[in-house]
C-alpha atoms as a PDB file:
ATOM      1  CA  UNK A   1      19.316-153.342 -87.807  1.00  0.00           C
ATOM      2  CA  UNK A   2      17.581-156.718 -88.123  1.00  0.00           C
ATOM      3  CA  UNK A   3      15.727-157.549 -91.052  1.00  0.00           C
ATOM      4  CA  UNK A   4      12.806-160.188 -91.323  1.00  0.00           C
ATOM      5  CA  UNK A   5      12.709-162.438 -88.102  1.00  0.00           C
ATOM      6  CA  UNK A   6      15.940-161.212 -86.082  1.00  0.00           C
ATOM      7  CA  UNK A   7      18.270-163.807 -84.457  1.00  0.00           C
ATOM      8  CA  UNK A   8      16.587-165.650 -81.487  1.00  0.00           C
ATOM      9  CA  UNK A   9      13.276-165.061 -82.602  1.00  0.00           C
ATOM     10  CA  UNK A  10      10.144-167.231 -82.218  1.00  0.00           C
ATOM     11  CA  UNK A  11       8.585-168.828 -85.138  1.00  0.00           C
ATOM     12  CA  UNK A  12       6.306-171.630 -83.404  1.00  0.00           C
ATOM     13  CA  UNK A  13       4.017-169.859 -80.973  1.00  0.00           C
ATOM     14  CA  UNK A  14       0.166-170.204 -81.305  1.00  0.00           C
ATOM     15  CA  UNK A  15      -1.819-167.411 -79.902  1.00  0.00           C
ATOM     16  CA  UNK A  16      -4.602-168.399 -76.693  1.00  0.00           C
ATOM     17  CA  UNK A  17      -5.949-166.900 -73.777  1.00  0.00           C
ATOM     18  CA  UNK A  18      -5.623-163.550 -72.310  1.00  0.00           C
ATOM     19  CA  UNK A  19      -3.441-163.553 -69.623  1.00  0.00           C
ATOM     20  CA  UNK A  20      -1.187-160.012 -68.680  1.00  0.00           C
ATOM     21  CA  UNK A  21       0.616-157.051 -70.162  1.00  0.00           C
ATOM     22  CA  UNK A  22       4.064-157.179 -69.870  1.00  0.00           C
ATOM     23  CA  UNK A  23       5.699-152.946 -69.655  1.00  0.00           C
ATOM     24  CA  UNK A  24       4.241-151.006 -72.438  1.00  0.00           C
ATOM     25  CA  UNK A  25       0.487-150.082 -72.299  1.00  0.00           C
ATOM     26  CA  UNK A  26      -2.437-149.431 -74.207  1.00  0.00           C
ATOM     27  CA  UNK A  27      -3.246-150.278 -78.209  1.00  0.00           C
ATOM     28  CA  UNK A  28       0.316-151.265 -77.824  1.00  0.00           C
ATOM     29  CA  UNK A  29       0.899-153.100 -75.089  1.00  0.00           C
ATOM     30  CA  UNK A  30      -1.987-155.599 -76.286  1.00  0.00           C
ATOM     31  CA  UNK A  31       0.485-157.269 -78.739  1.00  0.00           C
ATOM     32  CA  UNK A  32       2.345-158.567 -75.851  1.00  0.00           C
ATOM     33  CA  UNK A  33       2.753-162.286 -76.420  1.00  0.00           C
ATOM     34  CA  UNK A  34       3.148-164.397 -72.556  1.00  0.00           C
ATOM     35  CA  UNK A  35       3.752-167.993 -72.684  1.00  0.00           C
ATOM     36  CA  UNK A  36       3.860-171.195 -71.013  1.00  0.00           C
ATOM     37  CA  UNK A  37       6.104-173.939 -72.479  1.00  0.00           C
ATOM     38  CA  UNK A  38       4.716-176.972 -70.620  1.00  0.00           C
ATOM     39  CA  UNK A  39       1.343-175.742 -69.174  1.00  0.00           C
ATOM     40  CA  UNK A  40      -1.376-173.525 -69.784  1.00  0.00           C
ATOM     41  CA  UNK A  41      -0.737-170.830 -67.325  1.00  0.00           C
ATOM     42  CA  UNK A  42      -3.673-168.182 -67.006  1.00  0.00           C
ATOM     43  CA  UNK A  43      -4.934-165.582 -64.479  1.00  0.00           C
ATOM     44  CA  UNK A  44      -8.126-163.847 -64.079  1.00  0.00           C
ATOM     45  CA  UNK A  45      -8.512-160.394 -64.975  1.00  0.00           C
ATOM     46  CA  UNK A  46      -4.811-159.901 -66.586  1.00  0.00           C
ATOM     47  CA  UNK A  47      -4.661-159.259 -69.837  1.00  0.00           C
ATOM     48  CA  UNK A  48      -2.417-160.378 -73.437  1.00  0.00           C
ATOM     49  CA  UNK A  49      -2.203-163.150 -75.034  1.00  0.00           C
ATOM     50  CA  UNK A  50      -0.776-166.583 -73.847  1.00  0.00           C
ATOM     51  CA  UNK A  51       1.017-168.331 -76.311  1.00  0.00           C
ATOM     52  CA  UNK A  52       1.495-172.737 -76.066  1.00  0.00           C
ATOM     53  CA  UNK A  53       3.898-174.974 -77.508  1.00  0.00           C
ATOM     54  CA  UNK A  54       7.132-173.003 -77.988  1.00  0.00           C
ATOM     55  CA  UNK A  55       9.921-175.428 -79.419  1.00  0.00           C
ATOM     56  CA  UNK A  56      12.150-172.756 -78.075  1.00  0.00           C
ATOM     57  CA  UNK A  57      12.917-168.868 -78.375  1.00  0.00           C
ATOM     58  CA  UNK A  58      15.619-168.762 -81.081  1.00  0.00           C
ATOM     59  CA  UNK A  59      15.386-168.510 -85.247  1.00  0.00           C
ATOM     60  CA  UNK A  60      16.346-171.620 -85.872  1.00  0.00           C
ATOM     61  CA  UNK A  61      14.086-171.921 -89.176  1.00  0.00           C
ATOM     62  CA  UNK A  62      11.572-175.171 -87.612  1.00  0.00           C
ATOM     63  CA  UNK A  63       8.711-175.641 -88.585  1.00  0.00           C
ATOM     64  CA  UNK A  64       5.171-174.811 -86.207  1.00  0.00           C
ATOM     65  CA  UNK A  65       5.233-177.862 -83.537  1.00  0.00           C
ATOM     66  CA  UNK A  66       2.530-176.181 -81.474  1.00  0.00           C
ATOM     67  CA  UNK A  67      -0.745-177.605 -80.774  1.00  0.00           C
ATOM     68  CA  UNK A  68      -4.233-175.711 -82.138  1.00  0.00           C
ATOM     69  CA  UNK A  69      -5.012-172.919 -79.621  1.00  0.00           C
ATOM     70  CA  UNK A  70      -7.547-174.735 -77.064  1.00  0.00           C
ATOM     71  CA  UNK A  71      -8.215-174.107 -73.200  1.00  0.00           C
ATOM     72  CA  UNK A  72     -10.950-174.814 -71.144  1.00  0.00           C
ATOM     73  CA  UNK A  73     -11.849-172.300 -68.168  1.00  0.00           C
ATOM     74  CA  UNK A  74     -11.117-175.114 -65.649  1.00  0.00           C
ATOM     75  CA  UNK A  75      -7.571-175.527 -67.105  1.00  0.00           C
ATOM     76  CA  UNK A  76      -6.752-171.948 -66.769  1.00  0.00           C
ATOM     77  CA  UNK A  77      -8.548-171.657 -63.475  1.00  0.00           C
ATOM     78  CA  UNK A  78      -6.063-174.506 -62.425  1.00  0.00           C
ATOM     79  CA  UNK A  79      -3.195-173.241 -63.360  1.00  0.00           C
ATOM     80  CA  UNK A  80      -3.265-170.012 -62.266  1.00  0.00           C
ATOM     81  CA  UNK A  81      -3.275-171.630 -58.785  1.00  0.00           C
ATOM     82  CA  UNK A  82       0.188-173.261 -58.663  1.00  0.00           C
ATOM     83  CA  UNK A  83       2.663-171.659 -56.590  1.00  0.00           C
ATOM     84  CA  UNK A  84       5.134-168.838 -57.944  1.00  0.00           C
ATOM     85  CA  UNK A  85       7.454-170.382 -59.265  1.00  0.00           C
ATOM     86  CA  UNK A  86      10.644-169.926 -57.109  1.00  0.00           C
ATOM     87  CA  UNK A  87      14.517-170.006 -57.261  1.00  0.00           C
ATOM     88  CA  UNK A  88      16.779-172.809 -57.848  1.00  0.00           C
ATOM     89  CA  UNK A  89      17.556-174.478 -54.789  1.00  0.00           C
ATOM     90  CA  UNK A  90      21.089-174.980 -56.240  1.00  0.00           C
ATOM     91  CA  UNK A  91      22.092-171.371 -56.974  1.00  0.00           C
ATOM     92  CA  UNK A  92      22.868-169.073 -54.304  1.00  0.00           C
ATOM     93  CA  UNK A  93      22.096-164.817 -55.293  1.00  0.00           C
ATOM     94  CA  UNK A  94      25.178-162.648 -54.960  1.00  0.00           C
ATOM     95  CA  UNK A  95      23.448-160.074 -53.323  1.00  0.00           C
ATOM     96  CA  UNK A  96      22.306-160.149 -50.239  1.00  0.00           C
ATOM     97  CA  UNK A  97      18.345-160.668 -49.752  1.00  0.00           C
ATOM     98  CA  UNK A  98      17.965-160.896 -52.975  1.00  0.00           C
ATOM     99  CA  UNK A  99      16.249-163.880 -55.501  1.00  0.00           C
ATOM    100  CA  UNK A 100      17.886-165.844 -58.100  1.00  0.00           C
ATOM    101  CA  UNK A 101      16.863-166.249 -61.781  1.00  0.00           C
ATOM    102  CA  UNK A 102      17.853-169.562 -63.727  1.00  0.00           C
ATOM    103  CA  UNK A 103      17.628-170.499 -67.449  1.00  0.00           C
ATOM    104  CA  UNK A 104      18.863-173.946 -67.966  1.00  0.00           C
ATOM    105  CA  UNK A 105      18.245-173.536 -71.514  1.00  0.00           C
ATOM    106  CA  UNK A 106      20.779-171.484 -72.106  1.00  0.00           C
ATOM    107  CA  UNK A 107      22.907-172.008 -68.891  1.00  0.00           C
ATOM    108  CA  UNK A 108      22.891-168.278 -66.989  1.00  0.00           C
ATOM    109  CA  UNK A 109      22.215-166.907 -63.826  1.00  0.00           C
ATOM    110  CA  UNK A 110      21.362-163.741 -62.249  1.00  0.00           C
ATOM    111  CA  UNK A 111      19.618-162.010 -59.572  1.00  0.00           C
ATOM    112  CA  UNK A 112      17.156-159.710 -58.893  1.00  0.00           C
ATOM    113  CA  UNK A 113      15.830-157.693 -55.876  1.00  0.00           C
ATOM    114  CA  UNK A 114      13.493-159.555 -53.209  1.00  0.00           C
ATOM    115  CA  UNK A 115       9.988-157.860 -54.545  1.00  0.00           C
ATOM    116  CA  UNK A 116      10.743-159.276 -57.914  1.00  0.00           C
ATOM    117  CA  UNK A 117       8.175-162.276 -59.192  1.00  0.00           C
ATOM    118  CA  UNK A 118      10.160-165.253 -60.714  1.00  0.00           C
ATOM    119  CA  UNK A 119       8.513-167.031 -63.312  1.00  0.00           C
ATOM    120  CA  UNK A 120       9.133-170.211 -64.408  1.00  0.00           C
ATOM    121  CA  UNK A 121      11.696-171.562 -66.774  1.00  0.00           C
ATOM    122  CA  UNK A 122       9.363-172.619 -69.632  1.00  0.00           C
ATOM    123  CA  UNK A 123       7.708-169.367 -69.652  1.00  0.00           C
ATOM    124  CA  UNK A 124       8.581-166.849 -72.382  1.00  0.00           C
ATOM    125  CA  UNK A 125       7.510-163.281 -72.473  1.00  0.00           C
ATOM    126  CA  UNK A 126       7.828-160.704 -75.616  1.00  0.00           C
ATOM    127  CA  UNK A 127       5.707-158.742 -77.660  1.00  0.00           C
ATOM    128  CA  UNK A 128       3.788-159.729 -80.945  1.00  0.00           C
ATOM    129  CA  UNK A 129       3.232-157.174 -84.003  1.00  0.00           C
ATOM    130  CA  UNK A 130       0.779-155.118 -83.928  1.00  0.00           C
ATOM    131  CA  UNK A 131       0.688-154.714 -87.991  1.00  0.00           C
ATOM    132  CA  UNK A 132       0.034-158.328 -88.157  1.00  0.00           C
ATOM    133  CA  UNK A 133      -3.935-159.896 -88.098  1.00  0.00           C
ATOM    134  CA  UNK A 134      -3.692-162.487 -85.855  1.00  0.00           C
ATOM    135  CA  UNK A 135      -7.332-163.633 -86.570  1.00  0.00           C
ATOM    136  CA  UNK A 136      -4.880-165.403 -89.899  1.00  0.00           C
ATOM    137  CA  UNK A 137      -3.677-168.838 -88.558  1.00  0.00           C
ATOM    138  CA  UNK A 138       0.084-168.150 -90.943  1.00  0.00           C
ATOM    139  CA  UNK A 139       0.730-165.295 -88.188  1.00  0.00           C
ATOM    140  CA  UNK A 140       0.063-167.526 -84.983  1.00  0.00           C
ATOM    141  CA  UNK A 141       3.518-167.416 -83.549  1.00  0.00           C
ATOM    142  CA  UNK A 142       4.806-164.623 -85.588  1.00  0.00           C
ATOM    143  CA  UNK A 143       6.712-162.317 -82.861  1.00  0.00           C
ATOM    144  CA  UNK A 144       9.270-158.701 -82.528  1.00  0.00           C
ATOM    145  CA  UNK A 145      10.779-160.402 -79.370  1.00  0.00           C
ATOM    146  CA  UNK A 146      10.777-162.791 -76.846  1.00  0.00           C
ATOM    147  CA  UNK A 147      12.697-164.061 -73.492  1.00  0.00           C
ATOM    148  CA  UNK A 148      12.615-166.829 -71.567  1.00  0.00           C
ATOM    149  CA  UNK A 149      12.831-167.383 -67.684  1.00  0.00           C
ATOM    150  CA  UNK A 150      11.863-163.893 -66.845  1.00  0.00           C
ATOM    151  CA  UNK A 151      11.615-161.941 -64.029  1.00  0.00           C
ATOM    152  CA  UNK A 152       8.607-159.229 -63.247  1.00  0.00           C
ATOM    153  CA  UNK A 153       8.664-155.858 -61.832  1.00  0.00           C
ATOM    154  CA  UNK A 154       5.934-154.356 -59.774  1.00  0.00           C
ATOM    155  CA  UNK A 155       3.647-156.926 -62.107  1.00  0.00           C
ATOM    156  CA  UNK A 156       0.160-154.547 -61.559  1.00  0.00           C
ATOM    157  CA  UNK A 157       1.794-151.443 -61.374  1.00  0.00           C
ATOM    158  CA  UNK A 158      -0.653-149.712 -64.193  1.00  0.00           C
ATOM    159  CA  UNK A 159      -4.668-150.809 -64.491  1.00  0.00           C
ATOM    160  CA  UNK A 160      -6.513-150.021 -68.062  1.00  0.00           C
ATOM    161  CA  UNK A 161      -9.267-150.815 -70.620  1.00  0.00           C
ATOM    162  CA  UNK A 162      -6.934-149.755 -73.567  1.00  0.00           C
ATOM    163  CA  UNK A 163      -8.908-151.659 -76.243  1.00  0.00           C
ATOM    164  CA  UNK A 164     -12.513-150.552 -74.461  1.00  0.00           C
ATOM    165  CA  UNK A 165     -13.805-154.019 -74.281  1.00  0.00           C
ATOM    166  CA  UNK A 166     -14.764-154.142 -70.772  1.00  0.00           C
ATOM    167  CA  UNK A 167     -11.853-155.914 -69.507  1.00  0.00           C
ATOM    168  CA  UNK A 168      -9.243-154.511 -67.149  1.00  0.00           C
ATOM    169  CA  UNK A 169      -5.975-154.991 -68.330  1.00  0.00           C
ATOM    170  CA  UNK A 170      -2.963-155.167 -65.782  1.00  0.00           C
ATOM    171  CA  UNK A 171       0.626-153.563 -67.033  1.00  0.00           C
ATOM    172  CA  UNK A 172       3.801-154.340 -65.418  1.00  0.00           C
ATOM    173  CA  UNK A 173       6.568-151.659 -64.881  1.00  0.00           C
ATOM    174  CA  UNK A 174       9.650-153.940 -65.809  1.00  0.00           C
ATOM    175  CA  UNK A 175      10.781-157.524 -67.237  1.00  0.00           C
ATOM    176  CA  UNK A 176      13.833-158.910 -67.415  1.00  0.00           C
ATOM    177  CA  UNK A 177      14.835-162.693 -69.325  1.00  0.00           C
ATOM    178  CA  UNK A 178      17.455-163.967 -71.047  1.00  0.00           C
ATOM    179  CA  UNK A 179      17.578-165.649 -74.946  1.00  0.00           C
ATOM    180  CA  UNK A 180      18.784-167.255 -77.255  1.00  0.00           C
ATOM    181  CA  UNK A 181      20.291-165.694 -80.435  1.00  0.00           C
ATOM    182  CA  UNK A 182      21.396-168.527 -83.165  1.00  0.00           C
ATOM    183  CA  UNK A 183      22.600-166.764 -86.245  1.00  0.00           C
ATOM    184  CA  UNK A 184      24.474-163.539 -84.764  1.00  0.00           C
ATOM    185  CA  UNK A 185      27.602-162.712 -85.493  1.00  0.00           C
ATOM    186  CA  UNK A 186      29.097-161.035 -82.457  1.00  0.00           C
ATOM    187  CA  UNK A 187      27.786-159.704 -78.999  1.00  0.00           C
ATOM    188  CA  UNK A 188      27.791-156.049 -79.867  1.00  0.00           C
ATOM    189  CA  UNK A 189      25.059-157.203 -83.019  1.00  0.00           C
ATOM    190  CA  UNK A 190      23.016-159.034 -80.342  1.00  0.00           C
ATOM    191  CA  UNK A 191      23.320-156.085 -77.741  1.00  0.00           C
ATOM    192  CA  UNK A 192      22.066-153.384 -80.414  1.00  0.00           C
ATOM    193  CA  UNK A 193      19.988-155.320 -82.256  1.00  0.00           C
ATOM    194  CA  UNK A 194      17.794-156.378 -79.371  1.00  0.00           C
ATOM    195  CA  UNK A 195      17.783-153.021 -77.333  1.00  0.00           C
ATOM    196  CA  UNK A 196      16.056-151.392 -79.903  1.00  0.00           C
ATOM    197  CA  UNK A 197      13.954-154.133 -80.458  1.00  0.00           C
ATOM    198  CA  UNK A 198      12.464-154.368 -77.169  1.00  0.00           C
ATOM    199  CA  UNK A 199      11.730-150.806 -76.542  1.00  0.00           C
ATOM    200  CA  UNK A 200      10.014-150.896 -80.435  1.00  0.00           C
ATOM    201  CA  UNK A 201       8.054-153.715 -79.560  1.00  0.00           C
ATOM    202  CA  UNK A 202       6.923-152.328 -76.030  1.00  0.00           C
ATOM    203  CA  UNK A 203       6.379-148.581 -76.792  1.00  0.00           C
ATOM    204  CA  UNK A 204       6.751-147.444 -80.228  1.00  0.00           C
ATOM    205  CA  UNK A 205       5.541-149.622 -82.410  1.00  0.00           C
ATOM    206  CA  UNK A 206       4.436-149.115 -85.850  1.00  0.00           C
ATOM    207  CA  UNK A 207       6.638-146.675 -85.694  1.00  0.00           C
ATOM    208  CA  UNK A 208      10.407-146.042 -84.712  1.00  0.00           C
ATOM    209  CA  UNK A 209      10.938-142.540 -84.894  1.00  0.00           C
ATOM    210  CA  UNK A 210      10.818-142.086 -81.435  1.00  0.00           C
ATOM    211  CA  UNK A 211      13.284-144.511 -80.624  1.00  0.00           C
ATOM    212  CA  UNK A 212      17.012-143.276 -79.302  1.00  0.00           C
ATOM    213  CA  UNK A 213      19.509-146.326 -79.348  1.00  0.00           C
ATOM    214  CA  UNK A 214      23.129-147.048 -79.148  1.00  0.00           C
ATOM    215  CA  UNK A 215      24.327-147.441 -82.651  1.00  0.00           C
ATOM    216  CA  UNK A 216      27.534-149.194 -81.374  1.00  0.00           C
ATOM    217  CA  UNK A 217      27.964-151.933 -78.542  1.00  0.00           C
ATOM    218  CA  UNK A 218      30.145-151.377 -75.435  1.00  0.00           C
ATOM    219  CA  UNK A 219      31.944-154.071 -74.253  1.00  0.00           C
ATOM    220  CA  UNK A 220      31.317-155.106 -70.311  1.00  0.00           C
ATOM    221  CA  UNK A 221      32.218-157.603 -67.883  1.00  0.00           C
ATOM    222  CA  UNK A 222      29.735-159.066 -64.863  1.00  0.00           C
ATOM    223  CA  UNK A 223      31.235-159.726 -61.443  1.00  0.00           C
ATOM    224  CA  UNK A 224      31.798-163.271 -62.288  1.00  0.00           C
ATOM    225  CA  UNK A 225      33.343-162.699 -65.294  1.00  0.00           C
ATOM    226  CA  UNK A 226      31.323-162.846 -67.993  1.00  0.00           C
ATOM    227  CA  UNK A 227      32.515-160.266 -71.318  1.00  0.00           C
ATOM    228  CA  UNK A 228      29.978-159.819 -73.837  1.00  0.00           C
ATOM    229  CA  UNK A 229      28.622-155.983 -74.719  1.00  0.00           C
ATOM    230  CA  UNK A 230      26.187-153.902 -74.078  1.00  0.00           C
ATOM    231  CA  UNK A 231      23.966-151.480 -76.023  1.00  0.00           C
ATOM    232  CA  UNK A 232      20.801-149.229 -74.366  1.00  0.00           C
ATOM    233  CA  UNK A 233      17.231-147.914 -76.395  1.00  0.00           C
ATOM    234  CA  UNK A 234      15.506-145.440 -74.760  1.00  0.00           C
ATOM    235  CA  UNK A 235      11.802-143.684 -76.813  1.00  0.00           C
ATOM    236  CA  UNK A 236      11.333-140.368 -75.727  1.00  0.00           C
ATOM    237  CA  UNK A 237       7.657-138.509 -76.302  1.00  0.00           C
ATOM    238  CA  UNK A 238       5.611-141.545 -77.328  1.00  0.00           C
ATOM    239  CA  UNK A 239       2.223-140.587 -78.440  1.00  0.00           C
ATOM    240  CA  UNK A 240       0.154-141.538 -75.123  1.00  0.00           C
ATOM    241  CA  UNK A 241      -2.928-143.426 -76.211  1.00  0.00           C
ATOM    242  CA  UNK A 242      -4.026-144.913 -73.009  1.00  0.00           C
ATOM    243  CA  UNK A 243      -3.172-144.023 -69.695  1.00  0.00           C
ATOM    244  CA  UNK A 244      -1.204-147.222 -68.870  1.00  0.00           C
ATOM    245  CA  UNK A 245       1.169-145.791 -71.891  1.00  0.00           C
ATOM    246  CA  UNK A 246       4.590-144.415 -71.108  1.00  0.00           C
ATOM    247  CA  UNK A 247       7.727-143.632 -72.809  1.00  0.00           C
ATOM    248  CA  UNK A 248      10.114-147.403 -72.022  1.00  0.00           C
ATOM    249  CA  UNK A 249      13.966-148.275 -72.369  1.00  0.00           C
ATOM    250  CA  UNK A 250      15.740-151.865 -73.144  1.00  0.00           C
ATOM    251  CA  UNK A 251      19.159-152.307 -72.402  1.00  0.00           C
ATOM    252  CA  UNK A 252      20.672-155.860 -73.602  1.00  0.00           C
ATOM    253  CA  UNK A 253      23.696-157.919 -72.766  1.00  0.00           C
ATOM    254  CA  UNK A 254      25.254-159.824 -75.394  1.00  0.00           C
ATOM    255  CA  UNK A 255      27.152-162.815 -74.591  1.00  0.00           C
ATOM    256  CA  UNK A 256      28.370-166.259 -74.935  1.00  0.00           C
ATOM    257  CA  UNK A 257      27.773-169.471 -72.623  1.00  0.00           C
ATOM    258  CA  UNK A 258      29.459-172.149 -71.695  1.00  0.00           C
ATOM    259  CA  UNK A 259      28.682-174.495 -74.949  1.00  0.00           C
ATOM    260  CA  UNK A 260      29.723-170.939 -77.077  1.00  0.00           C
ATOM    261  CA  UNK A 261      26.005-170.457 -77.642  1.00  0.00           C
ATOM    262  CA  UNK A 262      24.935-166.419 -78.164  1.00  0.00           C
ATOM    263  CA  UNK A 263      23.100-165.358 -75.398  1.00  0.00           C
ATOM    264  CA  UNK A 264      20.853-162.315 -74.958  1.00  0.00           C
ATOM    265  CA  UNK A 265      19.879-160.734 -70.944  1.00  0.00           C
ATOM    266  CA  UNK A 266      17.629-157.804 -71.440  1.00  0.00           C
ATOM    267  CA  UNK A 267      15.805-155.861 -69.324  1.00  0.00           C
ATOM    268  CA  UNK A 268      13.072-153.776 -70.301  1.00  0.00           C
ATOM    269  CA  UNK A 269      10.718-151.163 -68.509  1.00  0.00           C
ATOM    270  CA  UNK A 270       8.813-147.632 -68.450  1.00  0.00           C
ATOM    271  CA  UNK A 271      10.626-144.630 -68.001  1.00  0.00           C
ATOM    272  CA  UNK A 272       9.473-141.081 -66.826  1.00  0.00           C
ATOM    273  CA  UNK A 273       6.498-142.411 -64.712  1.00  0.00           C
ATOM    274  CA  UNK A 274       6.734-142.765 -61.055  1.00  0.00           C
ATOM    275  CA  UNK A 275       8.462-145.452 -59.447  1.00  0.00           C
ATOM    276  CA  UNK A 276      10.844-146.090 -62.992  1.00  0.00           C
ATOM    277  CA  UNK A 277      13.376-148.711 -62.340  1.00  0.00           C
ATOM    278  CA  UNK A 278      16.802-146.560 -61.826  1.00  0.00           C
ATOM    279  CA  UNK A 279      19.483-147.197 -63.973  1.00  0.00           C
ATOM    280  CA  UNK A 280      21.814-147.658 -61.097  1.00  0.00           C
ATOM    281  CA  UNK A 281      19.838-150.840 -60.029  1.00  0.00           C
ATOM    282  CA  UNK A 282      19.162-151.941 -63.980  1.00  0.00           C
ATOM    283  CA  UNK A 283      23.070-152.042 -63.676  1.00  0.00           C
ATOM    284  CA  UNK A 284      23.319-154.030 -60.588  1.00  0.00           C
ATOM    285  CA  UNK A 285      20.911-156.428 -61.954  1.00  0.00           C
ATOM    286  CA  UNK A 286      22.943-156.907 -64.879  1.00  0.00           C
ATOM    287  CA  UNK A 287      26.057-157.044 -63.166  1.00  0.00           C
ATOM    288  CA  UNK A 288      24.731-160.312 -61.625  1.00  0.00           C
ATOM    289  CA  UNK A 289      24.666-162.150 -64.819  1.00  0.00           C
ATOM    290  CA  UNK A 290      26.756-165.768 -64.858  1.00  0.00           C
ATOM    291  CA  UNK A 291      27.175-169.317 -66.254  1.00  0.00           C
ATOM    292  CA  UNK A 292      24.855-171.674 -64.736  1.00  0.00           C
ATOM    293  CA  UNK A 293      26.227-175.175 -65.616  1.00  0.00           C
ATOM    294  CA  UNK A 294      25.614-176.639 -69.003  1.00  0.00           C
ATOM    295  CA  UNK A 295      23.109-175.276 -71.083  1.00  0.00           C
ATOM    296  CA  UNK A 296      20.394-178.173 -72.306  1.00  0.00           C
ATOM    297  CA  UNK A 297      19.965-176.551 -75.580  1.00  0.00           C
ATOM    298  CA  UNK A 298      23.201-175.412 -77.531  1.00  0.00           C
END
């Protein structure tokens, strides 16, 4: 549906350290793109690539802000030692025993089940291009799809050396995030467009004929209130490259803040292996989604 960069897409990343695989697995999970807004966030042993200086995750045509990729072993050692980040002390979950995720960027709210890790605000998670060489500076921050503010399922749920360099490479069984999407039209385009972009990006890519997706949006209300629409990719028979690699589905949630901004909550995560993320709690999840105050970007 999308062509070129699709609405909401980052343009200023610059490629740095490994760091973790977000779902997905594999020669394709290694185009998945991690990053930390404000700090150079690293961990030992995961595996990806951590992208710096985001301006922030929608198409809004700027130019590349970021600094040139440079981290010192100390600095990532650091970092990787600050707390998880937690929830805001301000928002209260709707569900019982459960843990709050907040975007002040773009002003939502939603929760997500007690084993969940929160990351923090800054942080955006998505998946690069695997057709692209990103040994080429003019693709540094070239990217399918990103989120901000996500949320991580079951973060080491699959161990690999996909690429065979030696290094174990950790695979997590489900994200969730919200983002921008500056230049759409309506929520159904950002709910189908995005679906299918996800699962491409984490499972299928170079190729999409093994992608099923909703070719129309339908529309759907949260508890709080919140109408937007909602679209769902699934791939089904993946070629399996690596044993961390698995069939995945997106669904996304297309809606509008409180400044009238287009905002995109998908979740995204491996189906057909053990322990898949039902549906019935993707739903719940989703049904969670609200307006957090005002947003600080429009």
């Amino acid at each position: 549906m999308w062509s070129g960069q699709p609405p909401g897409d980052e343009r200023d990343l610059h490629r740095q350290n490994p760091r973790r695989q977000p779902p997905g697995g594999g020669d394709r999970a290694k185009v998945v793109a991690v990053v930390a807004v404000t700090a150079i966030v690293a961990a030992v042993g995961l595996s990806g690539f951590l992208l710096l200086g985001a301006k922030d995750d929608r198409a809004d045509g700027g130019g590349n802000t970021a600094a040139p990729p440079s981290a010192s072993k100390s600095a990532t050692a650091s970092a990787s030692a600050s707390p998880e980040p937690h929830s805001s002390g301000t928002e209260r979950p709707t569900v019982p025993g459960w843990k709050v995720v907040v975007n002040p960027k773009f002003g939502t709210a939603f929760d997500v089940p007690a084993g969940w890790k929160i990351e923090k605000p800054s942080e955006l998670i998505g998946y690069e291009d695997s057709t692209l060489d990103y040994s080429d500076p003019a693709n540094w921050g070239k990217s399918i799809v990103v989120m901000s503010a996500p949320a991580i399922f079951r973060e080491n749920w699959c161990l690999s050396d996909g690429d065979k360099n030696g290094r174990m490479e950790n695979t997590s069984l489900a994200m969730v995030g919200t983002k921008g999407s500056q230049g759409s039209k309506s929520t159904a385009e950002v709910a189908v467009g995005l679906a299918d972009l996800w699962v491409y990006g984490g499972y299928t890519q170079p190729d999409r004929k093994n992608i099923v997706h909703d070719r129309t949006a339908q529309p759907y209300t949260t508890r709080s209130g919140v109408k937007g629409s909602i679209a769902w990719a699934r791939s089904r028979d993946t070629p399996r490259k690596d044993r961390c690699d698995s069939d995945g589905k997106a669904i996304t949630f297309g809606f509008k803040n409180s400044a009238g901004g287009f905002v995109a909550w998908s979740l995204v995560g491996a189906t057909g292996v053990k322990g898949e993320l039902p549906d019935a709690t993707i739903m719940k999840i989703l049904s969670t989604v609200r307006l957090h105050g005002k947003p600080t970007e429009s």
